[in-house]
C-alpha atoms as a PDB file:
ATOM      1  CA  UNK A   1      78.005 122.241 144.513  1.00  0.00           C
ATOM      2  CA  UNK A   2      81.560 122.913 145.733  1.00  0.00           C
ATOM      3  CA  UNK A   3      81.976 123.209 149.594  1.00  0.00           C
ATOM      4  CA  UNK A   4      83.945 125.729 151.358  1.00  0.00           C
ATOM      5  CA  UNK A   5      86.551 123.576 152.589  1.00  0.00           C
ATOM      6  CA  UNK A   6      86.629 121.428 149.076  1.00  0.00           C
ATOM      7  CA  UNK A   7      87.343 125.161 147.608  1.00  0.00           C
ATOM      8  CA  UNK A   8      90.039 125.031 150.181  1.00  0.00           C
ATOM      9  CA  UNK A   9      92.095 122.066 149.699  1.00  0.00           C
ATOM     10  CA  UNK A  10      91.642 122.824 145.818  1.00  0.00           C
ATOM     11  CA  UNK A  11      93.408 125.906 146.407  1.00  0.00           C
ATOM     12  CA  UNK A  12      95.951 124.744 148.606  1.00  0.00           C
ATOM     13  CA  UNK A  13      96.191 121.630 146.739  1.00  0.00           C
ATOM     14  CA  UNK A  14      96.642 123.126 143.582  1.00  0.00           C
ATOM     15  CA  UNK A  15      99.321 125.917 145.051  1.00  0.00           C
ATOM     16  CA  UNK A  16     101.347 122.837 146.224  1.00  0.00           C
ATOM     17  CA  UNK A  17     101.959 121.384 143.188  1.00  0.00           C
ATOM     18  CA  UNK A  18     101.812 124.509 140.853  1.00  0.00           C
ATOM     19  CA  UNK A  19     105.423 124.792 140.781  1.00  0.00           C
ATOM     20  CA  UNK A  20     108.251 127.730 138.702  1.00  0.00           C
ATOM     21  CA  UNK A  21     110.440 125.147 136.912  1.00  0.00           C
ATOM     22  CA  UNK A  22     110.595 121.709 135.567  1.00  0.00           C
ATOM     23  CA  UNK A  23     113.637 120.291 137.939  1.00  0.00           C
ATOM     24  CA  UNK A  24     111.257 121.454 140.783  1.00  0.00           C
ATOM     25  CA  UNK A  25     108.256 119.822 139.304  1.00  0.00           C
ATOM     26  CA  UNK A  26     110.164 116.746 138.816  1.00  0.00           C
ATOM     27  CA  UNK A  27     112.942 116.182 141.384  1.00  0.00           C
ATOM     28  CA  UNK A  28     111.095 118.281 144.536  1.00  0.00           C
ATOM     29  CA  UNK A  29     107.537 117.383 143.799  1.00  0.00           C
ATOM     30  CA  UNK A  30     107.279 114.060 142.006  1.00  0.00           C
ATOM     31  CA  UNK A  31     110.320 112.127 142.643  1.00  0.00           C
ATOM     32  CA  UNK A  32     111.608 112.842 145.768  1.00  0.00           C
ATOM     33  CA  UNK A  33     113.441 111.360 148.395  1.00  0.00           C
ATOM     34  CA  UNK A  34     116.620 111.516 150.265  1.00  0.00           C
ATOM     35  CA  UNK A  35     118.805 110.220 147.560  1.00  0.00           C
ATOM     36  CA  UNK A  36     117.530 112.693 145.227  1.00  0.00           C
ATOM     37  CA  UNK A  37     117.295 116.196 147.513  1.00  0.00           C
ATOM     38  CA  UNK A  38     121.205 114.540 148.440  1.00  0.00           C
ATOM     39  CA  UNK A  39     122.318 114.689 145.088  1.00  0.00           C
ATOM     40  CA  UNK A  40     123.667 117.494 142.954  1.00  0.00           C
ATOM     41  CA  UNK A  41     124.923 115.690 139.371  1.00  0.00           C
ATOM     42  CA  UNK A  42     122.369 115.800 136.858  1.00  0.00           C
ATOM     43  CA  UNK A  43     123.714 112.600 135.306  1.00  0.00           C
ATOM     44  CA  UNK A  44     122.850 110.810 138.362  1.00  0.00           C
ATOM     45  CA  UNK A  45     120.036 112.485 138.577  1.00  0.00           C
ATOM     46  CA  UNK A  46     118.643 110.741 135.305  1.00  0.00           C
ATOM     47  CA  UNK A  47     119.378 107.681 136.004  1.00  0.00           C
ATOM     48  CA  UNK A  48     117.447 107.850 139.518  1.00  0.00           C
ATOM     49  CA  UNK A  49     114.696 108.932 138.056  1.00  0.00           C
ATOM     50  CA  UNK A  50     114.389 106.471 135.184  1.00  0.00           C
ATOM     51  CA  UNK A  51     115.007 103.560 137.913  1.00  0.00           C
ATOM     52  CA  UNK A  52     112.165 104.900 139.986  1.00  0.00           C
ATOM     53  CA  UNK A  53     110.213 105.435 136.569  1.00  0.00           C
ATOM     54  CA  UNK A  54     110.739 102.139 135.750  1.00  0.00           C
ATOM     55  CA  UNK A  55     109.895 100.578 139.467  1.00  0.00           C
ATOM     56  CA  UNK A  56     106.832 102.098 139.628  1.00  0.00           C
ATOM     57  CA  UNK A  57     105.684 101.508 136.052  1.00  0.00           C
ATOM     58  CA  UNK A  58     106.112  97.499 136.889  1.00  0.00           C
ATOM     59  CA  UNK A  59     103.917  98.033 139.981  1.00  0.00           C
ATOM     60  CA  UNK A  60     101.686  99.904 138.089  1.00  0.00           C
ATOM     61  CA  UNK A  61     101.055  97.281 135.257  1.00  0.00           C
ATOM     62  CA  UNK A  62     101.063  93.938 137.683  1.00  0.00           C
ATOM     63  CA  UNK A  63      97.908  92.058 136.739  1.00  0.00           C
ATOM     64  CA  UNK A  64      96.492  94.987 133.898  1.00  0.00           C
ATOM     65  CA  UNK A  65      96.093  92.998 130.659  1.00  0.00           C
ATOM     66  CA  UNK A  66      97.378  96.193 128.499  1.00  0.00           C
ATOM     67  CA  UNK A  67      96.361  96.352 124.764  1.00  0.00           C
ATOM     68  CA  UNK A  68      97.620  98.000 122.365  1.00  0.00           C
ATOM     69  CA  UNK A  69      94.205  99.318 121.094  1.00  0.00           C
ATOM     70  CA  UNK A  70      93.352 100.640 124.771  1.00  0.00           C
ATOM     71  CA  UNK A  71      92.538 104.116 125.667  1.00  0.00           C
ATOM     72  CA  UNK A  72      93.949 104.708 129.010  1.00  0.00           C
ATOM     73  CA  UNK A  73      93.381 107.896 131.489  1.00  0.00           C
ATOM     74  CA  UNK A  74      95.975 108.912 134.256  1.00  0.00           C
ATOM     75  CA  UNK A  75      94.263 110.808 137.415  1.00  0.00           C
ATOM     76  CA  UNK A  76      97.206 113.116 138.849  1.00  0.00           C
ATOM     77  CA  UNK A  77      99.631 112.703 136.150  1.00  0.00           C
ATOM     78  CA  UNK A  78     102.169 115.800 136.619  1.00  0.00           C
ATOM     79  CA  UNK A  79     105.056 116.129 134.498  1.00  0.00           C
ATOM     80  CA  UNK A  80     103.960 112.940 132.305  1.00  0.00           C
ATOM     81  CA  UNK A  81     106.596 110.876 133.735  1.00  0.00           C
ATOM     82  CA  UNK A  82     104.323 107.222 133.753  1.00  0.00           C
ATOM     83  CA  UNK A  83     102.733 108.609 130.368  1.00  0.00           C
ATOM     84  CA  UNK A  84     105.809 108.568 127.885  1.00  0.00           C
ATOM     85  CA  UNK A  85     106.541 104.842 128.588  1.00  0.00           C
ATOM     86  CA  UNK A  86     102.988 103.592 128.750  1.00  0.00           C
ATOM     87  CA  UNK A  87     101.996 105.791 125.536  1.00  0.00           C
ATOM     88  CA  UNK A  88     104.050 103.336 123.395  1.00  0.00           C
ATOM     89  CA  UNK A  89     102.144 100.858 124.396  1.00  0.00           C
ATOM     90  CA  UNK A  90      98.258 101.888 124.094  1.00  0.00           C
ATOM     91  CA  UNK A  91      96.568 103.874 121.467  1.00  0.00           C
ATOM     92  CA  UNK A  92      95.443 106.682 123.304  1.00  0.00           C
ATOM     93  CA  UNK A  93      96.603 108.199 126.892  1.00  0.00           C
ATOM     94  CA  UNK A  94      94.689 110.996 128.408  1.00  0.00           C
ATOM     95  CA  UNK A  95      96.654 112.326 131.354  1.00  0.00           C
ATOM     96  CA  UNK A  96      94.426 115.314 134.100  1.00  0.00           C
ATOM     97  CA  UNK A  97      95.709 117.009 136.935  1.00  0.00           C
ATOM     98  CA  UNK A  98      95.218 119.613 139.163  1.00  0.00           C
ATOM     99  CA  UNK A  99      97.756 121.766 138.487  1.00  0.00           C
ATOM    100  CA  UNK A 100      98.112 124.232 135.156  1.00  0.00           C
ATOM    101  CA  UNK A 101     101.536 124.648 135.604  1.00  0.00           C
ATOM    102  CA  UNK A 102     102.284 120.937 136.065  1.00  0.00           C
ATOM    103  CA  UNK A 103     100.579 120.103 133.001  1.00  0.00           C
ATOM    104  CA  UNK A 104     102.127 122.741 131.119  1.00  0.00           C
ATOM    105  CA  UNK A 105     105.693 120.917 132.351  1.00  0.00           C
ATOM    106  CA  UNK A 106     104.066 117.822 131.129  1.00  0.00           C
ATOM    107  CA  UNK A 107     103.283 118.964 127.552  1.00  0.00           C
ATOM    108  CA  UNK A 108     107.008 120.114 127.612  1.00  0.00           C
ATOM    109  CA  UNK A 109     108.127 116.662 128.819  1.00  0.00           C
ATOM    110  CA  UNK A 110     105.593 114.888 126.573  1.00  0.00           C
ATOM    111  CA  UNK A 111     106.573 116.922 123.387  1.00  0.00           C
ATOM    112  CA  UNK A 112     106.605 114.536 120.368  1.00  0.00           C
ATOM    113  CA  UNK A 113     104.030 112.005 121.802  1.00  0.00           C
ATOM    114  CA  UNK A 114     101.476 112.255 119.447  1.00  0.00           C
ATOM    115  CA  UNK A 115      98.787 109.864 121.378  1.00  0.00           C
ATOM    116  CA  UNK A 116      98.670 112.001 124.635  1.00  0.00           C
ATOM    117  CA  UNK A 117      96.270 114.610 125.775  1.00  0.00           C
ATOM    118  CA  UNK A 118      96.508 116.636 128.775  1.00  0.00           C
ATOM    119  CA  UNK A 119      93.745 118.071 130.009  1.00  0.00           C
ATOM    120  CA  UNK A 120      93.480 120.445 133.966  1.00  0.00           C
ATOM    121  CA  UNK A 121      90.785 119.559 135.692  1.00  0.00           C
ATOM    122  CA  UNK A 122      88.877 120.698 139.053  1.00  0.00           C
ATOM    123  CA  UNK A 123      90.492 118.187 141.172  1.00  0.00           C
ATOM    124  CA  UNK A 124      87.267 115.655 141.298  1.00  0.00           C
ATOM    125  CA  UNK A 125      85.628 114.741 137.928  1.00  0.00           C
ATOM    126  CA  UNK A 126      86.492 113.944 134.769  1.00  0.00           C
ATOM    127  CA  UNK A 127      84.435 115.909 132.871  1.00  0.00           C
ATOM    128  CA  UNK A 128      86.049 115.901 129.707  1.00  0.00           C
ATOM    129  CA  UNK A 129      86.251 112.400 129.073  1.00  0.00           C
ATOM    130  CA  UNK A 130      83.519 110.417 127.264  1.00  0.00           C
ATOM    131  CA  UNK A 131      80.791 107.922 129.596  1.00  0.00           C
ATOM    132  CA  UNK A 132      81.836 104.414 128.813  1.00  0.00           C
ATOM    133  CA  UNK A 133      85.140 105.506 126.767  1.00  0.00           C
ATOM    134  CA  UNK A 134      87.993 104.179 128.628  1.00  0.00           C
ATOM    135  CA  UNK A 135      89.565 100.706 129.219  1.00  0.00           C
ATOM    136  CA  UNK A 136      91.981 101.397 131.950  1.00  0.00           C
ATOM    137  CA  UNK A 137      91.550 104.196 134.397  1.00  0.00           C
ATOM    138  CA  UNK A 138      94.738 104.724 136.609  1.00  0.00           C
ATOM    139  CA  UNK A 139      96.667 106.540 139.572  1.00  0.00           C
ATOM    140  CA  UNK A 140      99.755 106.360 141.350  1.00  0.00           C
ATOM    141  CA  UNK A 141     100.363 108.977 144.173  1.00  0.00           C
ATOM    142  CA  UNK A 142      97.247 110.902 143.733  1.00  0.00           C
ATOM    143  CA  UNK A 143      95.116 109.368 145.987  1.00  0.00           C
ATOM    144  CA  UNK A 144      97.361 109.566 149.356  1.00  0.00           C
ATOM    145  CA  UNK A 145      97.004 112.984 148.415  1.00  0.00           C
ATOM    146  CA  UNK A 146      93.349 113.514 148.984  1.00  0.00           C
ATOM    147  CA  UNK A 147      91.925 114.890 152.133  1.00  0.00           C
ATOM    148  CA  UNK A 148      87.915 114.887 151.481  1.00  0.00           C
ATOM    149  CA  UNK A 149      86.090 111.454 151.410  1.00  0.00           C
ATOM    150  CA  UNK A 150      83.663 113.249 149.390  1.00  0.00           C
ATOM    151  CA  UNK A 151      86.487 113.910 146.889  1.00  0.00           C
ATOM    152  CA  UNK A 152      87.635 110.154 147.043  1.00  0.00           C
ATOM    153  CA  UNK A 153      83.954 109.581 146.248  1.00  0.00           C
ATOM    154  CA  UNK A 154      83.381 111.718 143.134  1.00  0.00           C
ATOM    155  CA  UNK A 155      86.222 110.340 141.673  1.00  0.00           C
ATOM    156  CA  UNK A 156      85.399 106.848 141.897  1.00  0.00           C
ATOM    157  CA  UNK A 157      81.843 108.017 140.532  1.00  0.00           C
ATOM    158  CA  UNK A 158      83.938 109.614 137.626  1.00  0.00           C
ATOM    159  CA  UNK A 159      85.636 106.216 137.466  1.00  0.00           C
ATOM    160  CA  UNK A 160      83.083 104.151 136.772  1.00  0.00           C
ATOM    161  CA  UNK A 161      81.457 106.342 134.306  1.00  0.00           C
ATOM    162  CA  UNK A 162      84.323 106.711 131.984  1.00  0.00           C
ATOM    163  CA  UNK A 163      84.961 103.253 131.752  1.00  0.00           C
ATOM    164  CA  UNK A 164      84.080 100.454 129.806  1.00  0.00           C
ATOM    165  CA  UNK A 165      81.911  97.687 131.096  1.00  0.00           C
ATOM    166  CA  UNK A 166      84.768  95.179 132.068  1.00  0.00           C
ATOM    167  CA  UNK A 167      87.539  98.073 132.186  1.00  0.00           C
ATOM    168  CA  UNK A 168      89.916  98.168 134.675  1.00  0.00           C
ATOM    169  CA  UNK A 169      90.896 100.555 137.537  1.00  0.00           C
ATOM    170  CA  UNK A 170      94.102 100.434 138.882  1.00  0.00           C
ATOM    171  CA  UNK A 171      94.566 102.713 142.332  1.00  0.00           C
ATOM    172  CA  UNK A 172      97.490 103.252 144.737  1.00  0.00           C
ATOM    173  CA  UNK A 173      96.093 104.533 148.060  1.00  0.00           C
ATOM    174  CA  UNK A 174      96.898 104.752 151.878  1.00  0.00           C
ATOM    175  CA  UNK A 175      95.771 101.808 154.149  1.00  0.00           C
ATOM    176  CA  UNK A 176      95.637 102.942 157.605  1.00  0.00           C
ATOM    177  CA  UNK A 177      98.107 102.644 160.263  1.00  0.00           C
ATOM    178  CA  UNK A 178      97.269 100.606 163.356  1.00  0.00           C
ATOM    179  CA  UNK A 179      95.272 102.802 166.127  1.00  0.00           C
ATOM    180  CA  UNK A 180      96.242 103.470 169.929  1.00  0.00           C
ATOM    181  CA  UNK A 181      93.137 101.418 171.747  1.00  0.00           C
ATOM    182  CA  UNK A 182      92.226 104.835 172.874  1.00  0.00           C
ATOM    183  CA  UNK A 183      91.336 106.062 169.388  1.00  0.00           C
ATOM    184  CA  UNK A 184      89.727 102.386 168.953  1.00  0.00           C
ATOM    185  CA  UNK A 185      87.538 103.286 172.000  1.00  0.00           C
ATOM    186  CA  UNK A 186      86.583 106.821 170.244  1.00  0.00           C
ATOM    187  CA  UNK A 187      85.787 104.980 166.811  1.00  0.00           C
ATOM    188  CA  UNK A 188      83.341 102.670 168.745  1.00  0.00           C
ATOM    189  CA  UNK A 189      81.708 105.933 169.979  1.00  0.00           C
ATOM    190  CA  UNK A 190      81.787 107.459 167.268  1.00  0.00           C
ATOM    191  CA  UNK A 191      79.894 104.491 165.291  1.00  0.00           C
ATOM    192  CA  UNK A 192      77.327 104.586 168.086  1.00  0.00           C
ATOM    193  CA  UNK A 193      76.764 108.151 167.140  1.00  0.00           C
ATOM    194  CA  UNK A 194      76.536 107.417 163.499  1.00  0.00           C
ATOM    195  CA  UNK A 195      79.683 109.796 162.791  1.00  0.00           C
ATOM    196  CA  UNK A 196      82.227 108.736 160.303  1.00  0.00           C
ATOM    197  CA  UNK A 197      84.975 106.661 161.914  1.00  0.00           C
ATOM    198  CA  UNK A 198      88.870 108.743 163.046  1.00  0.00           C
ATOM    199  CA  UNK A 199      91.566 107.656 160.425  1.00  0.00           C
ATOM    200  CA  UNK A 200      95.121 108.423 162.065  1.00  0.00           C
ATOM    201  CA  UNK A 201      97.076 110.922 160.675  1.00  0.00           C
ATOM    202  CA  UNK A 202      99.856 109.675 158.492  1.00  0.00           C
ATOM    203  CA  UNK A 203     103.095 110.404 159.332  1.00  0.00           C
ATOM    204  CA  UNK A 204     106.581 108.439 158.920  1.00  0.00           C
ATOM    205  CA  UNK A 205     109.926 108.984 158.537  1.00  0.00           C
ATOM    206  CA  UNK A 206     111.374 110.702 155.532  1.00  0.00           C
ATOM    207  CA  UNK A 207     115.073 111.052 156.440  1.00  0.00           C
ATOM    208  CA  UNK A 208     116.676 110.455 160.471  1.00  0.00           C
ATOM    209  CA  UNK A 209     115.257 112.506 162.644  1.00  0.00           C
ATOM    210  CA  UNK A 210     112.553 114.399 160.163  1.00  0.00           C
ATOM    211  CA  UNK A 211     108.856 113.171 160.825  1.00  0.00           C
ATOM    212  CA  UNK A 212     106.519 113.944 157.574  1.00  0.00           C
ATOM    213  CA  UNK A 213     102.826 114.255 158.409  1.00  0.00           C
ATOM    214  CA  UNK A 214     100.583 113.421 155.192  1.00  0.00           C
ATOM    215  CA  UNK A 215      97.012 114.891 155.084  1.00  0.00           C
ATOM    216  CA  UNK A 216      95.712 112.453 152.673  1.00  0.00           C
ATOM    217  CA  UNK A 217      92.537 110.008 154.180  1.00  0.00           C
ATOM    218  CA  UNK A 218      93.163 106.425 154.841  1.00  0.00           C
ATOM    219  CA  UNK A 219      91.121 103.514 154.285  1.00  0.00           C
ATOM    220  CA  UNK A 220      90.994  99.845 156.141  1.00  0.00           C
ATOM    221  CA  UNK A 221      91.498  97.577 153.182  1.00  0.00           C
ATOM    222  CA  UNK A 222      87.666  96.553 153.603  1.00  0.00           C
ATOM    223  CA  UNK A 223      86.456  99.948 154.192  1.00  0.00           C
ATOM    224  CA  UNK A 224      88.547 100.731 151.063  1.00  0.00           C
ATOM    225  CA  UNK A 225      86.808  97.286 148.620  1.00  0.00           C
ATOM    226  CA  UNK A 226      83.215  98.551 149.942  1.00  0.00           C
ATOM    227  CA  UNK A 227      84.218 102.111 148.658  1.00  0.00           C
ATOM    228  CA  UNK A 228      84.596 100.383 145.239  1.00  0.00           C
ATOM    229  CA  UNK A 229      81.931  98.115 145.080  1.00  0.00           C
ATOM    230  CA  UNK A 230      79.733 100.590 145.734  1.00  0.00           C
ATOM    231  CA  UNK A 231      80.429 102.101 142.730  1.00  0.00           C
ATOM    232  CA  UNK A 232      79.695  98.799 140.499  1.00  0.00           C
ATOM    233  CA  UNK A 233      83.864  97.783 140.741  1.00  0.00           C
ATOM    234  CA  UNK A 234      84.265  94.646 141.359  1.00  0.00           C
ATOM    235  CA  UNK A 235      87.486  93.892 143.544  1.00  0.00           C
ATOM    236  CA  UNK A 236      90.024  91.698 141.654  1.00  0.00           C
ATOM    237  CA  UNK A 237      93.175  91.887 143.509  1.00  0.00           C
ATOM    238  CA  UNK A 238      94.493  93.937 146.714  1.00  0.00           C
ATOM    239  CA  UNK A 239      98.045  94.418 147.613  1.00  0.00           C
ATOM    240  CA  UNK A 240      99.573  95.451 150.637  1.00  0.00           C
ATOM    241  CA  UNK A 241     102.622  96.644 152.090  1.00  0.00           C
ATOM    242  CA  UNK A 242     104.852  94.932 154.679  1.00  0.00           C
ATOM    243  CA  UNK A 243     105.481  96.785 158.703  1.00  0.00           C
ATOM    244  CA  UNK A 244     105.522 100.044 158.329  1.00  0.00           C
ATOM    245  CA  UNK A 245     104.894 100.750 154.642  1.00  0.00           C
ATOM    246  CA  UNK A 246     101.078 101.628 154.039  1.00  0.00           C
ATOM    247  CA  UNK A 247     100.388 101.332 150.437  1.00  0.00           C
ATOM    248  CA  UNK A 248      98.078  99.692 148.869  1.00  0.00           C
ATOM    249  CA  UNK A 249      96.890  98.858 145.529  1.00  0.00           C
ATOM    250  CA  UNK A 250      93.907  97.757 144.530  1.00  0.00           C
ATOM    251  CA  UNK A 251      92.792  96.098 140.803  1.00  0.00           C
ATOM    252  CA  UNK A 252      88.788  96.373 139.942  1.00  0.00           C
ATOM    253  CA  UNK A 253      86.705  96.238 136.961  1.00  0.00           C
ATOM    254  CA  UNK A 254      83.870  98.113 136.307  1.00  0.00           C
ATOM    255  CA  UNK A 255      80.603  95.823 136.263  1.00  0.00           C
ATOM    256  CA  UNK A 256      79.482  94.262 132.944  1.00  0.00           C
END
């Protein structure tokens, strides 16, 4: 049963991303950084977003085996912009998302792709997809996006029931920043009153001078390989970044 304050972030989730048109979808919502708010030629534009495209799909596929008989899911796929390159190379790609306008962008953007099917879902399950049906389950700035542990857990329940014993689950997510010791000192009372540990907020810096705070949860990279293993995925590779960047991806496979 859906909480208040998971019928909450839905909503403002959802509003977030549901956006007019399909340069605001793509170049203000999914692809955005300095370089790209900074520019005004739609040539350039292109080509910035096919290099990112193409940057993220190789960090995407390090270390997946793909197939060309797979069926693959994307959780948080928005305009389709991972899909159309990776639907060339599996038989069938089923993309969900939160939003009904971004998926409507995405059939637009996918138009002609004949092994793709978009589907709007509730933001924490995968209802529509088949137990045991999928041999690659996949997101890329979804999960930094996700406020609710709870959340975070029904969709690596959802995981692990659509796929395939021995499938694989491919997740970018937030790894925490380092803690003050006085917020180290509250997590070790918190513990001793059996409340869930503080998780700093994320913030860093988008362009000089302009701070960006993130709601999304993060995880300690072993908090984050229990999480999975919980759900019967086994751990088979985690990756993280360097200083001050805080991603981290994480390879499993679901139990045999």
């Amino acid at each position: 049963m859906q909480t208040q304050q998971q019928a909450e972030w839905l909503n403002d989730t959802r509003r977030f991303w549901d956006t007019d048109s399909d340069f605001e979808a793509r170049f203000r919502r999914i692809c955005s950084d300095p370089d790209i708010e900074s520019c005004a030629d739609p040539q350039r534009l292109e080509e910035l977003w096919e290099k990112r495209t193409q940057e993220e799909l190789n960090q995407l596929l390090s270390g997946i085996p793909l197939e060309a008989e797979w069926t693959c899911l994307e959780i948080g796929c928005g305009i389709g912009r991972l899909m159309r390159p990776l639907a060339k190379r599996c038989r069938r790609l089923i993309g969900v998302d939160i939003s009904p306008k971004m998926v409507t962008a995405a059939k637009r953007y996918l138009r002609g792709v004949r092994n793709v099917e978009l589907h709007v879902n509730d933001g924490q399950s995968l209802a529509m997809v088949s137990e045991a049906s999928v041999d690659w389950v996949y997101s890329h700035l979804t999960f930094q996006h996700l406020t609710l542990p709870e959340v975070v857990d029904a969709y690596l329940a959802e995981i692990a029931r659509v796929l395939r014993p021995g499938g694989y689950c491919r997740i970018q997510a937030w790894r925490e920043a380092p803690l003050s010791w006085e917020q180290r000192l509250k997590n070790v009372a918190r513990l001793v009153l059996g409340r869930e540990r503080y998780h700093g907020p994320r913030r860093w810096l988008w362009a000089p001078g302009r701070s960006v705070k993130f709601g999304g949860i993060t995880f300690h990279p072993r908090q984050w390989c229990r999480l999975l293993r919980s759900h019967g995925l086994r751990v088979e590779s985690l990756e993280l970044g360097r200083g001050h960047d805080y991603w981290m991806w994480s390879t499993s496979r679901k139990v045999v």
